[in-house]
C-alpha atoms as a PDB file:
ATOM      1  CA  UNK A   1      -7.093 -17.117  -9.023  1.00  0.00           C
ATOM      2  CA  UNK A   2      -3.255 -17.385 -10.597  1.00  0.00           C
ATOM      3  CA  UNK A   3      -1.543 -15.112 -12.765  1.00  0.00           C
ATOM      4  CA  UNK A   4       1.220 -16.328 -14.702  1.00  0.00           C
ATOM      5  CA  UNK A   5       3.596 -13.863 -15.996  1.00  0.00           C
ATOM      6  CA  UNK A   6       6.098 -14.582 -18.704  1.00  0.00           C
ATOM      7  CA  UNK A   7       8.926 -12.863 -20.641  1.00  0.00           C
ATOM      8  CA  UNK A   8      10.621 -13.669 -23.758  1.00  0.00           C
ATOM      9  CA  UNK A   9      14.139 -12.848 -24.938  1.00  0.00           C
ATOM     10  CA  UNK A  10      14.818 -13.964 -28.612  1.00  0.00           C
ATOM     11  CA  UNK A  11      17.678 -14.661 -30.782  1.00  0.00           C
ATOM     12  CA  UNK A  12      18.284 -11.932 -33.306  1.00  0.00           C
ATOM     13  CA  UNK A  13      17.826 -15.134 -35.862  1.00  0.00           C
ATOM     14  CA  UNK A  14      14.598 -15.314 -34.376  1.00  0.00           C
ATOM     15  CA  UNK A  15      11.859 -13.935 -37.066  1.00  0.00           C
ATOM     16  CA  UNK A  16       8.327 -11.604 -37.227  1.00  0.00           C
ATOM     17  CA  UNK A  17       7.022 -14.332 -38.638  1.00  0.00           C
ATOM     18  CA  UNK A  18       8.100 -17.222 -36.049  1.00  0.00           C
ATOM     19  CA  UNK A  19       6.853 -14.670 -33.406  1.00  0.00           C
ATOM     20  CA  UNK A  20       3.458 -13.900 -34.832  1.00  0.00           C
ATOM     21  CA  UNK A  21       3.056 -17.914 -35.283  1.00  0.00           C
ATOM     22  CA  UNK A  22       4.495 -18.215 -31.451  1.00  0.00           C
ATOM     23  CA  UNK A  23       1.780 -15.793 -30.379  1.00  0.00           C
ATOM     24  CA  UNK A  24      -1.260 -17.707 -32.140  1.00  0.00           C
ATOM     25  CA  UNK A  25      -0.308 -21.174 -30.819  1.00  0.00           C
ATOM     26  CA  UNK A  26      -0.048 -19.772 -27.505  1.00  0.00           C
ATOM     27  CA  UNK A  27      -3.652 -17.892 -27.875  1.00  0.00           C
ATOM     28  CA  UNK A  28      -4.770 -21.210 -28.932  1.00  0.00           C
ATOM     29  CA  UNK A  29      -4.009 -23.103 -25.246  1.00  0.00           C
ATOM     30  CA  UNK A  30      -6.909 -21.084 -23.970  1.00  0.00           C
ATOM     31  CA  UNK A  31      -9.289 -23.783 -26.200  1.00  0.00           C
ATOM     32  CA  UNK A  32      -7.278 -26.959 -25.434  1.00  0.00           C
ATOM     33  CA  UNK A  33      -5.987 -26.389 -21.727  1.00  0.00           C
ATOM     34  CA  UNK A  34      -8.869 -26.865 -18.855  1.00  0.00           C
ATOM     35  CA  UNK A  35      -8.204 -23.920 -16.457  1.00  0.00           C
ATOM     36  CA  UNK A  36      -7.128 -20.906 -18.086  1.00  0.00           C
ATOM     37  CA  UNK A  37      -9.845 -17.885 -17.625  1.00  0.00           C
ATOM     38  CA  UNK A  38      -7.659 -15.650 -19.633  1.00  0.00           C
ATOM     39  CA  UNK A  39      -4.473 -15.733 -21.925  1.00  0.00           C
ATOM     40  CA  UNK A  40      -2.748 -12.438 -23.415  1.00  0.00           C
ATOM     41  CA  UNK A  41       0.172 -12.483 -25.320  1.00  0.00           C
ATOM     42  CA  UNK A  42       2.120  -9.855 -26.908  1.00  0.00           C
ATOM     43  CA  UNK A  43       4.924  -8.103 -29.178  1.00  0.00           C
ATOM     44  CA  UNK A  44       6.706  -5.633 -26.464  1.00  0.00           C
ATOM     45  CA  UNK A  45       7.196  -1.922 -27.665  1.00  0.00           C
ATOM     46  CA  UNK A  46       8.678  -0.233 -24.736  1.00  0.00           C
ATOM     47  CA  UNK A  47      12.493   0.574 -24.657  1.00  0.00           C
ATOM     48  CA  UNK A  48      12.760  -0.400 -20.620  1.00  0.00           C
ATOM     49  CA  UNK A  49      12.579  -4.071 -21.287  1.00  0.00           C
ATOM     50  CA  UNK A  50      16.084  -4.873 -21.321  1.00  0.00           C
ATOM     51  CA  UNK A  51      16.173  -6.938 -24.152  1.00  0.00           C
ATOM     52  CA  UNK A  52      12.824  -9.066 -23.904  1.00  0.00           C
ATOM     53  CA  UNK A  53      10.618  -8.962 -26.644  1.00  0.00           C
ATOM     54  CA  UNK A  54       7.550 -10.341 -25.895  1.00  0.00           C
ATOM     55  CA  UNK A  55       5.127 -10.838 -22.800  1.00  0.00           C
ATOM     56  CA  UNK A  56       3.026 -13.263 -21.540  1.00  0.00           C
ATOM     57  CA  UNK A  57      -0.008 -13.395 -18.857  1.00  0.00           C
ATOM     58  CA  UNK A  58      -2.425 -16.250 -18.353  1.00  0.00           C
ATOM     59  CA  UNK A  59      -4.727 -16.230 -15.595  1.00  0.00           C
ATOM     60  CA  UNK A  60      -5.712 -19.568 -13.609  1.00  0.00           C
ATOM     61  CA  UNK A  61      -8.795 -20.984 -11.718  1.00  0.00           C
ATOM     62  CA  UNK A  62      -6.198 -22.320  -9.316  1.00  0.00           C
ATOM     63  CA  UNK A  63      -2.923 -23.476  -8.550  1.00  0.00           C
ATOM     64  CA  UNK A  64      -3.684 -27.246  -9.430  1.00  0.00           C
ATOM     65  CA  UNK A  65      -4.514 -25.157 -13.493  1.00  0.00           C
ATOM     66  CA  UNK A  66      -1.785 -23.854 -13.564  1.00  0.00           C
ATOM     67  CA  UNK A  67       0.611 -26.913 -12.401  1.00  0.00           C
ATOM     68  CA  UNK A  68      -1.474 -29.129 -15.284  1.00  0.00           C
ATOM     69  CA  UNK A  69      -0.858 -26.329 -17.846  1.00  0.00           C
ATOM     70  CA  UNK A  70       2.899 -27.031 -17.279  1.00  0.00           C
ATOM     71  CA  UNK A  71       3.093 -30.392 -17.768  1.00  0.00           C
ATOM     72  CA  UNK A  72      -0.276 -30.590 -20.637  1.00  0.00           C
ATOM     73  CA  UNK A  73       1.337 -31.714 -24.305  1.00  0.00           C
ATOM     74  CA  UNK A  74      -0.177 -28.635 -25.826  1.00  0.00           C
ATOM     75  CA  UNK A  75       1.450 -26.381 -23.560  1.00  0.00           C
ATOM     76  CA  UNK A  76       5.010 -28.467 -24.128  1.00  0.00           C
ATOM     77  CA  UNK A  77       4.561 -28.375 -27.895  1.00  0.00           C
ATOM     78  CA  UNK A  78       4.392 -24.481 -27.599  1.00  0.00           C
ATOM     79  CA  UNK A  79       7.744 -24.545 -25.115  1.00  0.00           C
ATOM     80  CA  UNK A  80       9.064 -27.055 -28.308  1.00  0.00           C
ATOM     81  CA  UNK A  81       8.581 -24.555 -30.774  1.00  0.00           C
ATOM     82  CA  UNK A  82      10.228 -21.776 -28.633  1.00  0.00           C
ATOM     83  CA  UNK A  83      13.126 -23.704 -28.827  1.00  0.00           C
ATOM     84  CA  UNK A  84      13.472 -24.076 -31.740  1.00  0.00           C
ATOM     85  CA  UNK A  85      12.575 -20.255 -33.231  1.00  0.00           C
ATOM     86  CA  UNK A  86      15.479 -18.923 -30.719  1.00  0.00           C
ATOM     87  CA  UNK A  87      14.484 -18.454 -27.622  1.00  0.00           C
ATOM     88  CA  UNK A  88      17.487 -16.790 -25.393  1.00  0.00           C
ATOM     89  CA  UNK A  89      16.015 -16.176 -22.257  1.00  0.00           C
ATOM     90  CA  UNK A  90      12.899 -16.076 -20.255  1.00  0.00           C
ATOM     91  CA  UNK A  91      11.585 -15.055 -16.648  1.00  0.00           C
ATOM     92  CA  UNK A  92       8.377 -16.419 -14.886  1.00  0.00           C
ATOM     93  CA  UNK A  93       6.455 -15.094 -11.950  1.00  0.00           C
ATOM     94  CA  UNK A  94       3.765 -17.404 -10.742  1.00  0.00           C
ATOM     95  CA  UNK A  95       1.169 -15.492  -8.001  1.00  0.00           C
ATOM     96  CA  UNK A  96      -2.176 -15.873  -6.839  1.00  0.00           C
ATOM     97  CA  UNK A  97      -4.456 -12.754  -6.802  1.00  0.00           C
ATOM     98  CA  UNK A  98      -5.864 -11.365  -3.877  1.00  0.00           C
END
């Protein structure tokens, strides 16, 4: 199995309500996406996170899941729309679970 870690750093134009909308279109992937056993996505509300505001984890069957989620036009219309709310930065870790 994969885990897929994400974090999200916003622009301070970036609103509650673009987040909230973020968060149920990525929920969503879970119904549209073959592969993903699990998909969590939330607001972050601890200070140590250096400036990004939200996290991601979705878990994989497999590698070859998580390399079609990438590329899938639901997943890319989700990456669209964090574009265009503000997104400033983001980090990724990719692993598989032992």
């Amino acid at each position: 199995m994969i885990e897929h870690i994400a974090l999200l750093k916003f622009t301070p134009h970036t609103t509650e309500e673009q987040k909230e909308e973020l968060i149920t279109r990525t929920l969503e992937l879970k119904n549209i996406i073959p592969g993903i056993v699990e998909i969590q996505q939330g607001t972050n509300f601890s200070n140590r996170s250096k400036g990004y505001e939200m996290g991601l984890t979705v878990r994989f069957e497999d590698r070859s899941s998580l390399e079609n989620y990438g590329s899938h036009p639901a997943h890319q219309e989700v990456v669209s729309y964090l574009k265009e709310i503000g997104l400033e930065d983001s980090i990724f870790v990719d692993f598989e679970m032992k």
